[in-house]
Every structure is written in C-alpha cells, then in structure tokens.
Protein backbone atom coordinates (compact mmCIF):
# COMPACT_ATOMS: atom_id res chain seq x y z
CA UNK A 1 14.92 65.87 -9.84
CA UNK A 2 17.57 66.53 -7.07
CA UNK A 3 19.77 63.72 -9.52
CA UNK A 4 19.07 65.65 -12.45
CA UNK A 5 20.20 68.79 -10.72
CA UNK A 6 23.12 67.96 -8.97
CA UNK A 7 24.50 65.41 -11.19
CA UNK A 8 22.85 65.48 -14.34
CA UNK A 9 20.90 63.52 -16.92
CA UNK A 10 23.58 60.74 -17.15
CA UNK A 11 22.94 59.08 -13.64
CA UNK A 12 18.78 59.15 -13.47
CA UNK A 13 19.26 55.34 -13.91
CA UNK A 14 20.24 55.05 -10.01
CA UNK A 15 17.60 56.69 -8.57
CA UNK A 16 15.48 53.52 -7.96
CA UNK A 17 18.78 51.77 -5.98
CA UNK A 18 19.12 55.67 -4.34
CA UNK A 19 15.47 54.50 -1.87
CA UNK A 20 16.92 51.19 -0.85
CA UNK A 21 20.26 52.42 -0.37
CA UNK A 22 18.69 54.90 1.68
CA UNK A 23 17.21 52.04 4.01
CA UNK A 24 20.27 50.02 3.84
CA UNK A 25 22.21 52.86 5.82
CA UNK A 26 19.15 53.59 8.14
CA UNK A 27 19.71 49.66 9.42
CA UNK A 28 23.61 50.00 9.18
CA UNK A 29 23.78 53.15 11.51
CA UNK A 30 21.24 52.17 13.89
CA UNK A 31 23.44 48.91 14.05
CA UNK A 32 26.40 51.03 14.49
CA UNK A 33 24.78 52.62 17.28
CA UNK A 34 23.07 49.72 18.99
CA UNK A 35 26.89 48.30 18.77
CA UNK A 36 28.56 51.06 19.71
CA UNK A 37 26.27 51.78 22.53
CA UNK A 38 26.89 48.21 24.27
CA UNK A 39 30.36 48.19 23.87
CA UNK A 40 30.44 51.89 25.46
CA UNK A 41 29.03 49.65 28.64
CA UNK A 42 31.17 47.27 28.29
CA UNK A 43 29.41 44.51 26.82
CA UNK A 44 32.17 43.40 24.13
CA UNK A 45 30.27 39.81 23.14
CA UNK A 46 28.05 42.01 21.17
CA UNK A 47 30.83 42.22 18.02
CA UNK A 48 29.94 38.49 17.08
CA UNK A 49 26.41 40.09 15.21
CA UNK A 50 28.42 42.71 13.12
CA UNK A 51 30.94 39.90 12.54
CA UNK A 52 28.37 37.28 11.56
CA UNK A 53 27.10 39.79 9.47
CA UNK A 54 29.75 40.39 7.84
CA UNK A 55 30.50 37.30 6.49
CA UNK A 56 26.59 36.34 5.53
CA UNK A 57 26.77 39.66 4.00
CA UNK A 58 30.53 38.81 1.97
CA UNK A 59 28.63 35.09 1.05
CA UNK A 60 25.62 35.91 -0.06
CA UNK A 61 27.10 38.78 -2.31
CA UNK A 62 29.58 36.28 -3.67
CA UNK A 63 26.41 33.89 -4.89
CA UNK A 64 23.81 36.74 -5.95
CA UNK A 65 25.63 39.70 -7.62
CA UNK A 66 23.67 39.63 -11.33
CA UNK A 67 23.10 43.89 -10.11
CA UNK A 68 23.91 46.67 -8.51
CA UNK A 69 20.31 46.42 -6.59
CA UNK A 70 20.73 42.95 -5.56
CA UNK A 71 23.75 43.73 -3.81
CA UNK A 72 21.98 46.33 -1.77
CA UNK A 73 19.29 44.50 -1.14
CA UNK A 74 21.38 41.36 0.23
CA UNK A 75 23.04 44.13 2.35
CA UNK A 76 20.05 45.53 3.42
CA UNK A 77 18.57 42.35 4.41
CA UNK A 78 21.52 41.49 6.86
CA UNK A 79 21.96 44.67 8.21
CA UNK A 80 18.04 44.47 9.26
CA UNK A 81 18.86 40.79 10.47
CA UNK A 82 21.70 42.21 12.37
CA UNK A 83 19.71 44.77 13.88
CA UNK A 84 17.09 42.78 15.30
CA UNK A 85 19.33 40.23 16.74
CA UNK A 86 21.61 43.07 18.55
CA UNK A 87 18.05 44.50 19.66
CA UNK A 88 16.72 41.33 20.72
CA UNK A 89 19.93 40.40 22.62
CA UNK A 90 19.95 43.58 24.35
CA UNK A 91 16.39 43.78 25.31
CA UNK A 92 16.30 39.83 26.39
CA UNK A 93 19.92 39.63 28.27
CA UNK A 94 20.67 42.99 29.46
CA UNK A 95 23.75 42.50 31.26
C-alpha cells in the first residue's frame, strides 16, 4: 500500500526485495556500529571483518547475480556473517 501511495502502481513488483532489504540494512548498521564502536576505543584490527566482507560480498555477487533479490540476499548473508564475527571477536577478546 505505502508503494502504491508514494510511488505508484509501476513499482509494486519490489515490494517482496523491500522486507529483505529491510534486514540487509538492520545487519549493515549494527555492523557499522559494532565497527565504529571498537575503533572509537581504539581497537583498529577490527576493519579486517568489514574488509573481508567486502570482498566475499564483491565475489559472490560476481558468481550469483541472475536477480535483483539474489544480490540482496548474498549481501544480507555477509553482512549477518560479518556481524557475528565482529560480535564474537568482541565478546571473546575484549581488548
């Protein structure tokens, strides 16, 4: 409905890639954050998860691209990789 309204008819296609888009940026800010956060504390060996990430992410889109859903969901799935690695490493090695 909210599609319909503020962009009409024409894009009610997306609105089953608008949910896991949705979750893609919940992962990618709390990332962000988790990042952000460690490097505020000075912590700078944290980068090599958003880097990693980056390039799974850049590989895995180059090999699986057939939609626009599959690209989300490949970025969706590192981002939610990434996160639990940068929470893991700060909860098990704290300094």
């Amino acid at each position: 409905m909210v599609i319909k309204v503020l962009y009409g008819s024409a894009y009610l296609s997306a609105r089953a890639e608008l949910v896991w888009m949705g979750l893609f940026l919940l992962f990618y800010s709390l990332s962000s954050l988790l990042v952000n956060y460690s490097l505020s504390l000075g912590k700078s060996g944290i980068v090599i998860f958003p880097f990693v990430g980056a390039l799974l992410q850049i590989i895995l889109i180059w090999f699986w691209h057939g939609t626009t859903l599959q690209v989300i969901q490949i970025s969706l799935l590192v981002n939610i990789a990434m996160f639990l690695g940068i929470s893991l490493k700060l909860k098990y090695n704290p300094s």
